[in-house]
PDB file of N, CA and C in Angstrom:
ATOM      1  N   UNK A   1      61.636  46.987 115.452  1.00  0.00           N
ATOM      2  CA  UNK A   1      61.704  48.431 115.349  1.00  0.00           C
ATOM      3  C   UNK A   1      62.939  48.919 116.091  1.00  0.00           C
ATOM      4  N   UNK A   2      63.809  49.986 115.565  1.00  0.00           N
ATOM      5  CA  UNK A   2      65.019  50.341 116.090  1.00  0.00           C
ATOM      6  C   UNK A   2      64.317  51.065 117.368  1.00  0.00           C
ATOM      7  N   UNK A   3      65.477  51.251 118.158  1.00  0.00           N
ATOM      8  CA  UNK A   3      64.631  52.561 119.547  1.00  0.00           C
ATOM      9  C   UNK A   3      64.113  53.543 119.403  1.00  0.00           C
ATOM     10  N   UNK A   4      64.548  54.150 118.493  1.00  0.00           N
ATOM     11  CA  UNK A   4      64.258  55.626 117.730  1.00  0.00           C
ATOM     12  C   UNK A   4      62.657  55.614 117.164  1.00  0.00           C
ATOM     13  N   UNK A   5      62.691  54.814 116.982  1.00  0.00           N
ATOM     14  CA  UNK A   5      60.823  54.817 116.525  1.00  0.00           C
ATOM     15  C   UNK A   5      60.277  54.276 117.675  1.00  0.00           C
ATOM     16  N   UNK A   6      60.938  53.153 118.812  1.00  0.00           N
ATOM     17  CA  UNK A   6      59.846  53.197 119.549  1.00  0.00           C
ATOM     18  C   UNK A   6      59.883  53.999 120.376  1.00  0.00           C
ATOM     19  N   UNK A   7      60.396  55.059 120.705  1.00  0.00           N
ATOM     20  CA  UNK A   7      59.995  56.431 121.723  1.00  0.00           C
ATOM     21  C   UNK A   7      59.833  57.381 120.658  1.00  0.00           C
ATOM     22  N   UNK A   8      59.763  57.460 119.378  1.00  0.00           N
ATOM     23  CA  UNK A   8      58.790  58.938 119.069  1.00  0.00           C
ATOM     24  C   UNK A   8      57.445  57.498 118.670  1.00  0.00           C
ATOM     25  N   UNK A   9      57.136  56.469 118.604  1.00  0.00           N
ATOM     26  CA  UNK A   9      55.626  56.136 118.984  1.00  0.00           C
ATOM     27  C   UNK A   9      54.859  56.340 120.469  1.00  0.00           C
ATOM     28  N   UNK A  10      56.167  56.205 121.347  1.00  0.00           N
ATOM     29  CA  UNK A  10      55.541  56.506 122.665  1.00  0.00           C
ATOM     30  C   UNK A  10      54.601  57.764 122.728  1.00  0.00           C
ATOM     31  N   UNK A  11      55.732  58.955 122.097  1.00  0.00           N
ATOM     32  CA  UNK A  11      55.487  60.120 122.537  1.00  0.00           C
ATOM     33  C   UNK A  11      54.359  60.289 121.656  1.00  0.00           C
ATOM     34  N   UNK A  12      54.326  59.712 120.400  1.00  0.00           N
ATOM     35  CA  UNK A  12      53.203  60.307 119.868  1.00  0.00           C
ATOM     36  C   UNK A  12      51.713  59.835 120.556  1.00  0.00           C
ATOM     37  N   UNK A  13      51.880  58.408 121.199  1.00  0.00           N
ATOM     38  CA  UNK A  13      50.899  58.071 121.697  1.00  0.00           C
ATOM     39  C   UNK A  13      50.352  58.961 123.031  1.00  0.00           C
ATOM     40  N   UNK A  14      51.754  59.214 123.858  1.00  0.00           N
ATOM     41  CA  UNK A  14      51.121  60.145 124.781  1.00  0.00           C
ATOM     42  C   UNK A  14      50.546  61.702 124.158  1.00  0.00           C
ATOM     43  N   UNK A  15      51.090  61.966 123.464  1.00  0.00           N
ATOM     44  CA  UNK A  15      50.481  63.331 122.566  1.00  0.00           C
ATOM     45  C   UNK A  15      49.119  63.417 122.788  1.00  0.00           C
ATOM     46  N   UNK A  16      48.844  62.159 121.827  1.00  0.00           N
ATOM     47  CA  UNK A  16      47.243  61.579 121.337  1.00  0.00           C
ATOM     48  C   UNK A  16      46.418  61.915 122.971  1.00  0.00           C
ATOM     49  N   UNK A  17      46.765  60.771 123.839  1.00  0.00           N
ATOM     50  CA  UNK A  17      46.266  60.812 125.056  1.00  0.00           C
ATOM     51  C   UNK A  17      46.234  62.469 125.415  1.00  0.00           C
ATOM     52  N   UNK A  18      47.019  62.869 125.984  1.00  0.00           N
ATOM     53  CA  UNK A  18      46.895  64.275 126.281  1.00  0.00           C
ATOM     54  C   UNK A  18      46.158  65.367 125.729  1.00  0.00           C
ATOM     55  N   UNK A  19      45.808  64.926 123.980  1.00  0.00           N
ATOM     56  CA  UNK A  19      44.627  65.799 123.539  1.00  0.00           C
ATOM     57  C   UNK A  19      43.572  65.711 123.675  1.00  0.00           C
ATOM     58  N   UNK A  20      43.537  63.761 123.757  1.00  0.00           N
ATOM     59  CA  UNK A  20      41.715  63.363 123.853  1.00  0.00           C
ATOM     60  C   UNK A  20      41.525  63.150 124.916  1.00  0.00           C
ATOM     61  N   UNK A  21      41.995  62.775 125.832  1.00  0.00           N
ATOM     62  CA  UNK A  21      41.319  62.485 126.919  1.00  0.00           C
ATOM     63  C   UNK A  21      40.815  63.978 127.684  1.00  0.00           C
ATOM     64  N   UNK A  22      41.145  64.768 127.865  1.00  0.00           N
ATOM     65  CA  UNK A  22      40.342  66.003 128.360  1.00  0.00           C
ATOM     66  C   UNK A  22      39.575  66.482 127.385  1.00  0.00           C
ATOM     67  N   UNK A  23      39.469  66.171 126.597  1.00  0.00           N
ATOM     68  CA  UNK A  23      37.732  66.499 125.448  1.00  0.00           C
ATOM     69  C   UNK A  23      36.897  65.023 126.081  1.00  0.00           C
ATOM     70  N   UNK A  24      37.343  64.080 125.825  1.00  0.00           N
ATOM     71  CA  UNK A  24      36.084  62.969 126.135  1.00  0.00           C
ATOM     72  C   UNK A  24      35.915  63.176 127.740  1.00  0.00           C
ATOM     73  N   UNK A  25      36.677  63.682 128.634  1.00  0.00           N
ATOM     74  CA  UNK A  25      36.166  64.050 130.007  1.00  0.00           C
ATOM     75  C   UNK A  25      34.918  65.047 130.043  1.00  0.00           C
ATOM     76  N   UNK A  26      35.428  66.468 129.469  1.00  0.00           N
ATOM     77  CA  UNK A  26      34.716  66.807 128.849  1.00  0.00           C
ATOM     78  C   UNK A  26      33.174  66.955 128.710  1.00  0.00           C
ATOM     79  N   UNK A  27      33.255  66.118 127.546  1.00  0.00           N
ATOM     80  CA  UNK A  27      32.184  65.518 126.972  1.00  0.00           C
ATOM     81  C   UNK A  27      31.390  64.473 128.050  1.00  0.00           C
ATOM     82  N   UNK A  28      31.807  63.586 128.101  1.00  0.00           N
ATOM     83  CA  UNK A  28      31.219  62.579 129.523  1.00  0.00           C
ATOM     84  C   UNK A  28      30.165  63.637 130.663  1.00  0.00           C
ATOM     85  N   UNK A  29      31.570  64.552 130.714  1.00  0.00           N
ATOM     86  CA  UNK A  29      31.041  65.453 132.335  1.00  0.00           C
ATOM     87  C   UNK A  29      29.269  66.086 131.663  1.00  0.00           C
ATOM     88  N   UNK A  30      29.833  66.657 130.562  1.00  0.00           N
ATOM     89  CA  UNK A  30      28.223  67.309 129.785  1.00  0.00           C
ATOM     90  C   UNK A  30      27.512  66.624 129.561  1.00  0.00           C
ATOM     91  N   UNK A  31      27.441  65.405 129.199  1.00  0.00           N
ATOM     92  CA  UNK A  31      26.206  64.844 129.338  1.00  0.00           C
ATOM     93  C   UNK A  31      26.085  63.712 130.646  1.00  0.00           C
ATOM     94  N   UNK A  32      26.686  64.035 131.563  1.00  0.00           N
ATOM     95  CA  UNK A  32      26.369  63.715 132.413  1.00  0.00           C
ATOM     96  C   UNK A  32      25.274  64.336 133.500  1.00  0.00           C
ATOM     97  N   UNK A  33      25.655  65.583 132.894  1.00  0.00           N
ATOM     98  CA  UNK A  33      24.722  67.147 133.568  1.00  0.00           C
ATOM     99  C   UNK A  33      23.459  67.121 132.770  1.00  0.00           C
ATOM    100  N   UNK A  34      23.752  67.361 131.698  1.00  0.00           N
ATOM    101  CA  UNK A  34      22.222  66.974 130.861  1.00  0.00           C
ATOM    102  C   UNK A  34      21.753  65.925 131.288  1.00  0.00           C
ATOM    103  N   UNK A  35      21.871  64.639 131.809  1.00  0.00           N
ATOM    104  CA  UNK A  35      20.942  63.567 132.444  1.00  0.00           C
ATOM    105  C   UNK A  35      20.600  64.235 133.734  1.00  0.00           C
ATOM    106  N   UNK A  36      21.398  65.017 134.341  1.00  0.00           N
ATOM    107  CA  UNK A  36      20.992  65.238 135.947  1.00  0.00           C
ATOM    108  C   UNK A  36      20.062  66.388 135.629  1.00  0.00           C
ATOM    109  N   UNK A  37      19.805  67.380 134.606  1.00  0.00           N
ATOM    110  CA  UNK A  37      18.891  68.183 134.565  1.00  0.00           C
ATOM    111  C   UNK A  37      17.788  67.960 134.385  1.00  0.00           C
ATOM    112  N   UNK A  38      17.570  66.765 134.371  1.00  0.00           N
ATOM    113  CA  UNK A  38      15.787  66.330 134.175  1.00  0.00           C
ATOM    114  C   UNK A  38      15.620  65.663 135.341  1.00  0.00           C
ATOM    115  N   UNK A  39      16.908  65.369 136.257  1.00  0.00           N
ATOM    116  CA  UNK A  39      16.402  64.814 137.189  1.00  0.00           C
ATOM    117  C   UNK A  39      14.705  65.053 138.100  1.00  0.00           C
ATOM    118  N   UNK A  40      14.216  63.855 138.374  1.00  0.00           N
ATOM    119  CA  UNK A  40      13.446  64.415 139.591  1.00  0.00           C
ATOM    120  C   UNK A  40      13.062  65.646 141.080  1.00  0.00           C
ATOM    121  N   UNK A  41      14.531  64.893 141.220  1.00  0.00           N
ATOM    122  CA  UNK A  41      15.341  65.899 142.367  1.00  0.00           C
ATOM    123  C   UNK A  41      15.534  67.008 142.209  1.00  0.00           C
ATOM    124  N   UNK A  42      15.810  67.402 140.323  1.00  0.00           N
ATOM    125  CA  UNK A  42      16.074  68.926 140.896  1.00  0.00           C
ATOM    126  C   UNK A  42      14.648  69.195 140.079  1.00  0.00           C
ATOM    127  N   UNK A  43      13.786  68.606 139.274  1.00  0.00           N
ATOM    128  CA  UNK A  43      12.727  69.775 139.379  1.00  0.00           C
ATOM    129  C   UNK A  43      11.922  69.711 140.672  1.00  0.00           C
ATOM    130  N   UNK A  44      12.029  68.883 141.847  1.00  0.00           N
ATOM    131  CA  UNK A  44      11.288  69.341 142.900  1.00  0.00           C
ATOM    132  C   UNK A  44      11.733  70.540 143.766  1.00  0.00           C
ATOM    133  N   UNK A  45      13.080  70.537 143.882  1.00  0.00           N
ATOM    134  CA  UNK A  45      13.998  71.648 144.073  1.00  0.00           C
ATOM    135  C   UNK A  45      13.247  72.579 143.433  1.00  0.00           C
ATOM    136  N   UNK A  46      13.828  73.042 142.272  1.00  0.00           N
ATOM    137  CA  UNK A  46      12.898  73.787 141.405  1.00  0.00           C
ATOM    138  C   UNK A  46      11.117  74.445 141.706  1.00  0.00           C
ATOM    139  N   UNK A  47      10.407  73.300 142.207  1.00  0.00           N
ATOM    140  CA  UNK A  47       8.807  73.224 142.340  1.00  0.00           C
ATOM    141  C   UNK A  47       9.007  74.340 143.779  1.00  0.00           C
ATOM    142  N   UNK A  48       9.964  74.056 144.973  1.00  0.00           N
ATOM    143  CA  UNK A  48       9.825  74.063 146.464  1.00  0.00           C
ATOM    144  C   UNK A  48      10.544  75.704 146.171  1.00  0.00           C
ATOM    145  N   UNK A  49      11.527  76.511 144.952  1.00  0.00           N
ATOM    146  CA  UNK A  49      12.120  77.475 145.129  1.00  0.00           C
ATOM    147  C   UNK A  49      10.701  78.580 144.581  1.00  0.00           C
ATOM    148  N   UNK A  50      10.429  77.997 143.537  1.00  0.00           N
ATOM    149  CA  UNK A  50       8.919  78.764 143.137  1.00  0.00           C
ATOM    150  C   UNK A  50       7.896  79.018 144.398  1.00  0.00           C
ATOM    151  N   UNK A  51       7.488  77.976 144.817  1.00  0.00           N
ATOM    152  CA  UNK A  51       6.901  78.231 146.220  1.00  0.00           C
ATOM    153  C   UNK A  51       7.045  79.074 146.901  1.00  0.00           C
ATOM    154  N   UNK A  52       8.651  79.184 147.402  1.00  0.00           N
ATOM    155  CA  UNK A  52       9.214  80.153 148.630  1.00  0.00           C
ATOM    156  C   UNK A  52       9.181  81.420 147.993  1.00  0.00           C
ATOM    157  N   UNK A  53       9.277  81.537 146.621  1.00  0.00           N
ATOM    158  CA  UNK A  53       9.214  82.844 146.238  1.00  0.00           C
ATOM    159  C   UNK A  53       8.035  83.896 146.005  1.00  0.00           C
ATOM    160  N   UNK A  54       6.902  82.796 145.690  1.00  0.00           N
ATOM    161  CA  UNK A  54       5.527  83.114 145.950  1.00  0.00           C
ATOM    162  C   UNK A  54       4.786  83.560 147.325  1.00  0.00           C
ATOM    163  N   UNK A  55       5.665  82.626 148.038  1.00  0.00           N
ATOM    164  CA  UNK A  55       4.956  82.759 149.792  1.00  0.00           C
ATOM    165  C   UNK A  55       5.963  84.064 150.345  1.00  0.00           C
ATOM    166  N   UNK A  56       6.805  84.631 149.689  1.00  0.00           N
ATOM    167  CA  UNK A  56       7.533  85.682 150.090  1.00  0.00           C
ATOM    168  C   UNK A  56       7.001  86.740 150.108  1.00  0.00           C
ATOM    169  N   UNK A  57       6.235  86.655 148.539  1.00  0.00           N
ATOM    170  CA  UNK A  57       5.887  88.012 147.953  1.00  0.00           C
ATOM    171  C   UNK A  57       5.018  88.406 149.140  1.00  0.00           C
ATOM    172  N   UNK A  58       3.893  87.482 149.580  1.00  0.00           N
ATOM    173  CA  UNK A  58       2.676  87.713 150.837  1.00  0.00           C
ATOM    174  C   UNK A  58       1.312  88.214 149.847  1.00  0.00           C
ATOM    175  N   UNK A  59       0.611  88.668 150.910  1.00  0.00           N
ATOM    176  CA  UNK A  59      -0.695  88.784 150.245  1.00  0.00           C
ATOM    177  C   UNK A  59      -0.258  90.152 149.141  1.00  0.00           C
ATOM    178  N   UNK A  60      -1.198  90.352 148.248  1.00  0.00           N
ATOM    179  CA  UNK A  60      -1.378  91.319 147.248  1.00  0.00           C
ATOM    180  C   UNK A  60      -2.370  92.446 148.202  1.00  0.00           C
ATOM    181  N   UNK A  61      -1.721  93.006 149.027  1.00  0.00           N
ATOM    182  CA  UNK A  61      -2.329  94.029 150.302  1.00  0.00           C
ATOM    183  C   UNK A  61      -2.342  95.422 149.202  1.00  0.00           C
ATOM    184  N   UNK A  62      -3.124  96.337 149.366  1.00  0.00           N
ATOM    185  CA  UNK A  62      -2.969  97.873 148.563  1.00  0.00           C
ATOM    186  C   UNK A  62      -1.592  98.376 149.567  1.00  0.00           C
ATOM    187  N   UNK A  63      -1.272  99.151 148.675  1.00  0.00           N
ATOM    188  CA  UNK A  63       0.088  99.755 149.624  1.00  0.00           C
ATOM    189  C   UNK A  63      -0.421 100.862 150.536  1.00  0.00           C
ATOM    190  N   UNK A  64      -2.168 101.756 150.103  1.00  0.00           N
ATOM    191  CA  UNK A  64      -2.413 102.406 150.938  1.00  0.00           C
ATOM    192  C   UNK A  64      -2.581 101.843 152.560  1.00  0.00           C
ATOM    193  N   UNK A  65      -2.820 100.320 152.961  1.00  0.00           N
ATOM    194  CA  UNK A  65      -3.146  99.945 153.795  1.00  0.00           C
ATOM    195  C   UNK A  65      -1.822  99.553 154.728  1.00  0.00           C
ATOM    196  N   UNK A  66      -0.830 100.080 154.616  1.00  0.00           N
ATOM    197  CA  UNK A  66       0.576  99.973 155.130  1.00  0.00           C
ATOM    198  C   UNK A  66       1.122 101.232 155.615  1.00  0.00           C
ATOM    199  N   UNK A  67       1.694 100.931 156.778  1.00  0.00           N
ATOM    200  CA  UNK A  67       1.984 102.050 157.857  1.00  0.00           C
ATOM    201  C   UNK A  67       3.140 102.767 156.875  1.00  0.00           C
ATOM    202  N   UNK A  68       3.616 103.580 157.518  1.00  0.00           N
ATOM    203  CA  UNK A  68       4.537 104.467 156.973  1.00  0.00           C
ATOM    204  C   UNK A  68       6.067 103.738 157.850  1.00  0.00           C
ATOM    205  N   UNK A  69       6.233 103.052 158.591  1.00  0.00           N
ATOM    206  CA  UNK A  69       7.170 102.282 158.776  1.00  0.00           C
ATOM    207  C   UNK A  69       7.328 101.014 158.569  1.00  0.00           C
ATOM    208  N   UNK A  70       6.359 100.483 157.771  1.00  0.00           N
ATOM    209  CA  UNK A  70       6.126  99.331 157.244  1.00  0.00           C
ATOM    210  C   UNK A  70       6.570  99.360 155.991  1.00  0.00           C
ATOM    211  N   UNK A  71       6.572 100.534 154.820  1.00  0.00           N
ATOM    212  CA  UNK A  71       6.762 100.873 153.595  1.00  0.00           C
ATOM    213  C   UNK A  71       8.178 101.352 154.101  1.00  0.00           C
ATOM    214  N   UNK A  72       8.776 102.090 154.946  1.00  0.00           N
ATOM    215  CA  UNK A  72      10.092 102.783 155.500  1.00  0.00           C
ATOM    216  C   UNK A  72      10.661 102.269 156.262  1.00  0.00           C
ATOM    217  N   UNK A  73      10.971 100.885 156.649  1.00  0.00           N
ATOM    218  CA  UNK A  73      12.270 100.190 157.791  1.00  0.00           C
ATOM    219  C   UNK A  73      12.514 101.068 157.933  1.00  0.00           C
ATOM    220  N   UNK A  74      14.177 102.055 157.357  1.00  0.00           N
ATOM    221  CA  UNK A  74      14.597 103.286 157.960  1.00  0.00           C
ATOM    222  C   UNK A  74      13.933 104.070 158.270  1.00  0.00           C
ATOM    223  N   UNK A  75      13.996 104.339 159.707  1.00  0.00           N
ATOM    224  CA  UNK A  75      13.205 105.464 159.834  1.00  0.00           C
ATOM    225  C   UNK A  75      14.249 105.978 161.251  1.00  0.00           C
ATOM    226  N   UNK A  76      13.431 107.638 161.263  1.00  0.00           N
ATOM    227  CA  UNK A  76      15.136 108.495 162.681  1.00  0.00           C
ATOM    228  C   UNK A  76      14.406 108.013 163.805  1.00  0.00           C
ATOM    229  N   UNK A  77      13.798 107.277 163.957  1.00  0.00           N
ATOM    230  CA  UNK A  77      13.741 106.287 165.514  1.00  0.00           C
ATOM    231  C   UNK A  77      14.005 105.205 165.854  1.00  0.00           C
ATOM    232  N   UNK A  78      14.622 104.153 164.522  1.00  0.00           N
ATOM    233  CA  UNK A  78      14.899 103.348 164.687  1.00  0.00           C
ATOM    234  C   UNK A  78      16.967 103.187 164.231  1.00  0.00           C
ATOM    235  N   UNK A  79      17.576 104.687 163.264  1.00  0.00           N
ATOM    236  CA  UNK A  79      18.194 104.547 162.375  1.00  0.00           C
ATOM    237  C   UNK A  79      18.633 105.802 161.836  1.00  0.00           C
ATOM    238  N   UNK A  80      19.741 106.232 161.759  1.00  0.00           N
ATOM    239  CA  UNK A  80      19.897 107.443 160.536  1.00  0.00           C
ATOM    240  C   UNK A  80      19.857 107.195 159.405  1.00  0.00           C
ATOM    241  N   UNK A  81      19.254 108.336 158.802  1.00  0.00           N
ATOM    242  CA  UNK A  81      19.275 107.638 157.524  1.00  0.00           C
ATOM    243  C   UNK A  81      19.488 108.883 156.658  1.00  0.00           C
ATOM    244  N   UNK A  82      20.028 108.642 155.444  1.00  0.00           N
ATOM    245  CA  UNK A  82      20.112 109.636 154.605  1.00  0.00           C
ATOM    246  C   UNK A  82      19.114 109.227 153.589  1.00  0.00           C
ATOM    247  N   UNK A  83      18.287 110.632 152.558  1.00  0.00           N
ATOM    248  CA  UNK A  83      17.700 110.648 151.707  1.00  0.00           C
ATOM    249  C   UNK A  83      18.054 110.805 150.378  1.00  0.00           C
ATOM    250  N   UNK A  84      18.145 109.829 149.153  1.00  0.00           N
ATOM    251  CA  UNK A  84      18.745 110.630 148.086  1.00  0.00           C
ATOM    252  C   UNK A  84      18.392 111.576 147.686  1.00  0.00           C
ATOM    253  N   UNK A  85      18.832 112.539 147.143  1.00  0.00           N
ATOM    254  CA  UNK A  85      18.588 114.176 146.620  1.00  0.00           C
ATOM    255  C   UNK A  85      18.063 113.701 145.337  1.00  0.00           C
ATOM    256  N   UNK A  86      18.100 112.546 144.635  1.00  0.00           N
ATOM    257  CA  UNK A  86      17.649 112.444 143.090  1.00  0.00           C
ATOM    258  C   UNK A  86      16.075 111.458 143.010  1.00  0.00           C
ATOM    259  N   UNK A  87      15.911 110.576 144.281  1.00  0.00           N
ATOM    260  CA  UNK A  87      14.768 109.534 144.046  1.00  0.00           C
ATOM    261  C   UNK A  87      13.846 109.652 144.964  1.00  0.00           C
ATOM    262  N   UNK A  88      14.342 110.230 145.990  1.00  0.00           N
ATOM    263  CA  UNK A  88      13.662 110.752 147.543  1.00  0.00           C
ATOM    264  C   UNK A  88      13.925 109.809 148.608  1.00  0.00           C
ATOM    265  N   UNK A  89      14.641 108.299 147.926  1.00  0.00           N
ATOM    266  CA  UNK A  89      14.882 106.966 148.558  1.00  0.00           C
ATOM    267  C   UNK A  89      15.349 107.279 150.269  1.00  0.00           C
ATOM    268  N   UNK A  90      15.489 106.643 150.923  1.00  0.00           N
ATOM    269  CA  UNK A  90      15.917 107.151 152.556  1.00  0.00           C
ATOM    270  C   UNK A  90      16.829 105.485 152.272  1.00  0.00           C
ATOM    271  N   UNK A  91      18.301 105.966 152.712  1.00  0.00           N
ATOM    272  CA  UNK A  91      19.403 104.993 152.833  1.00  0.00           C
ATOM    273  C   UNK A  91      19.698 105.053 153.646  1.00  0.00           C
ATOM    274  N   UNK A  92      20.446 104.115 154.395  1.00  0.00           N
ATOM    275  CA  UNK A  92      21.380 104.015 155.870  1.00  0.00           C
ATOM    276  C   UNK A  92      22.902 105.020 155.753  1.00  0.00           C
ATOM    277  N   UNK A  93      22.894 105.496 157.455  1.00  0.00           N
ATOM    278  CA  UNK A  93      23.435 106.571 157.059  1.00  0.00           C
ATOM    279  C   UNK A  93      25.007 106.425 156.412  1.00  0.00           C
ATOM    280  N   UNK A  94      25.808 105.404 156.736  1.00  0.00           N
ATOM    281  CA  UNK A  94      27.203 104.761 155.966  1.00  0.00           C
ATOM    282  C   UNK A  94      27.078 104.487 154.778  1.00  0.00           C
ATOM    283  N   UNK A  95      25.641 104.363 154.047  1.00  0.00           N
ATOM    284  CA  UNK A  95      25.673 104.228 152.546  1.00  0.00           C
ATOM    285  C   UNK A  95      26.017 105.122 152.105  1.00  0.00           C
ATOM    286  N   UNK A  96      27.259 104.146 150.160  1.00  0.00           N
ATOM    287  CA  UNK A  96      27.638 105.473 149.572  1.00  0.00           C
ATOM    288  C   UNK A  96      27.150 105.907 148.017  1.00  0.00           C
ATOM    289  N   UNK A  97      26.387 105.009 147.953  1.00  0.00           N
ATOM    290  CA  UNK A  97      25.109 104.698 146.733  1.00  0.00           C
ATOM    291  C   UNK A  97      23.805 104.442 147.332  1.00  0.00           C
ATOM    292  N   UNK A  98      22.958 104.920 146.931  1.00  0.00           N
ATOM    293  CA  UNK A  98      21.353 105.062 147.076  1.00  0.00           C
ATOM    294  C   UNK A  98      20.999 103.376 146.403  1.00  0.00           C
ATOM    295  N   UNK A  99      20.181 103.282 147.695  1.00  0.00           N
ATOM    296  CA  UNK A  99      19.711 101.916 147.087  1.00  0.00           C
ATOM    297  C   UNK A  99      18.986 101.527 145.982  1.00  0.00           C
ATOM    298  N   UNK A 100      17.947 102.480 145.644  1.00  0.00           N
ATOM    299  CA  UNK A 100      17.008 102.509 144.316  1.00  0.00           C
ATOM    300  C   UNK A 100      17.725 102.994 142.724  1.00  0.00           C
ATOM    301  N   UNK A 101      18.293 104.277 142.913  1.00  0.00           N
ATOM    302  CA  UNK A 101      18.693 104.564 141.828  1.00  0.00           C
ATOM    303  C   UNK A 101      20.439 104.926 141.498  1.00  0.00           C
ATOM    304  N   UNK A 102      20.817 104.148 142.620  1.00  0.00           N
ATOM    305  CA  UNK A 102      22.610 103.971 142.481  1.00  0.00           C
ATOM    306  C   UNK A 102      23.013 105.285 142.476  1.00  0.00           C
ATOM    307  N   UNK A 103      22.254 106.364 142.693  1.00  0.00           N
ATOM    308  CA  UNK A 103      23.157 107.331 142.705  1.00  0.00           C
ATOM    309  C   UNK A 103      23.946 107.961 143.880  1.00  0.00           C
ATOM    310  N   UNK A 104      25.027 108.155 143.338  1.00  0.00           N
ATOM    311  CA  UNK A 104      26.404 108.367 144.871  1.00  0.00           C
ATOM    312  C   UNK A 104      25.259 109.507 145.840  1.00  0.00           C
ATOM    313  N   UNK A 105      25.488 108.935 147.303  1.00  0.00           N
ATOM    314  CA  UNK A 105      25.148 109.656 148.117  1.00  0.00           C
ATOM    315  C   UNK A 105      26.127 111.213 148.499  1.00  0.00           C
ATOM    316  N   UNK A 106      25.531 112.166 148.855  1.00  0.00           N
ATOM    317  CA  UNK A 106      26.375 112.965 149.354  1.00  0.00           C
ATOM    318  C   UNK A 106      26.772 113.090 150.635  1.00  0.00           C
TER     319      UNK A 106
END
């Protein structure tokens, strides 16, 4: 083969390389993740985040049976606080959106 064909075979070969090899990486990496998603490991992960989120919620208490600073962290003895004018929400007093219904504080 004269030189001239063997460097445009080079190049075409590196071409080739440079298109496929980051698709079959790719590809490899994805189903490499799809095997790790059934892992064991992470549905116990999974089992232990359900848990913590359950043991968060706490008992199913009536809300009548809750203090009024128990339902209100903010409160003017512990905190200033501003009230939204639109939800009745009580925000901290540097807030510049209402925590419940996003609306701009005044």
């Amino acid at each position: 083969m004269p030189p001239g064909q063997v460097e445009l075979a080079l190049r075409v070969i590196i071409g080739l390389f440079v298109i496929v090899a980051p698709t079959l990486l790719f590809l490899g990496l994805w189903r490499g993740l799809e095997a790790m998603r059934d892992d064991e490991l992470i549905q116990q992960a999974h089992q232990r985040a359900e848990m913590r989120d359950q043991s968060a919620t706490g008992p199913d208490w009536p809300v009548d049976a809750l203090t009024d600073a128990e339902v209100s962290p903010l409160s003017e003895t512990n905190m200033s606080v501003v009230t939204c004018s639109t939800c009745g929400t009580p925000n901290m007093q540097d807030a510049t959106y209402c925590q419940e219904c996003l609306t701009e504080l005044e």
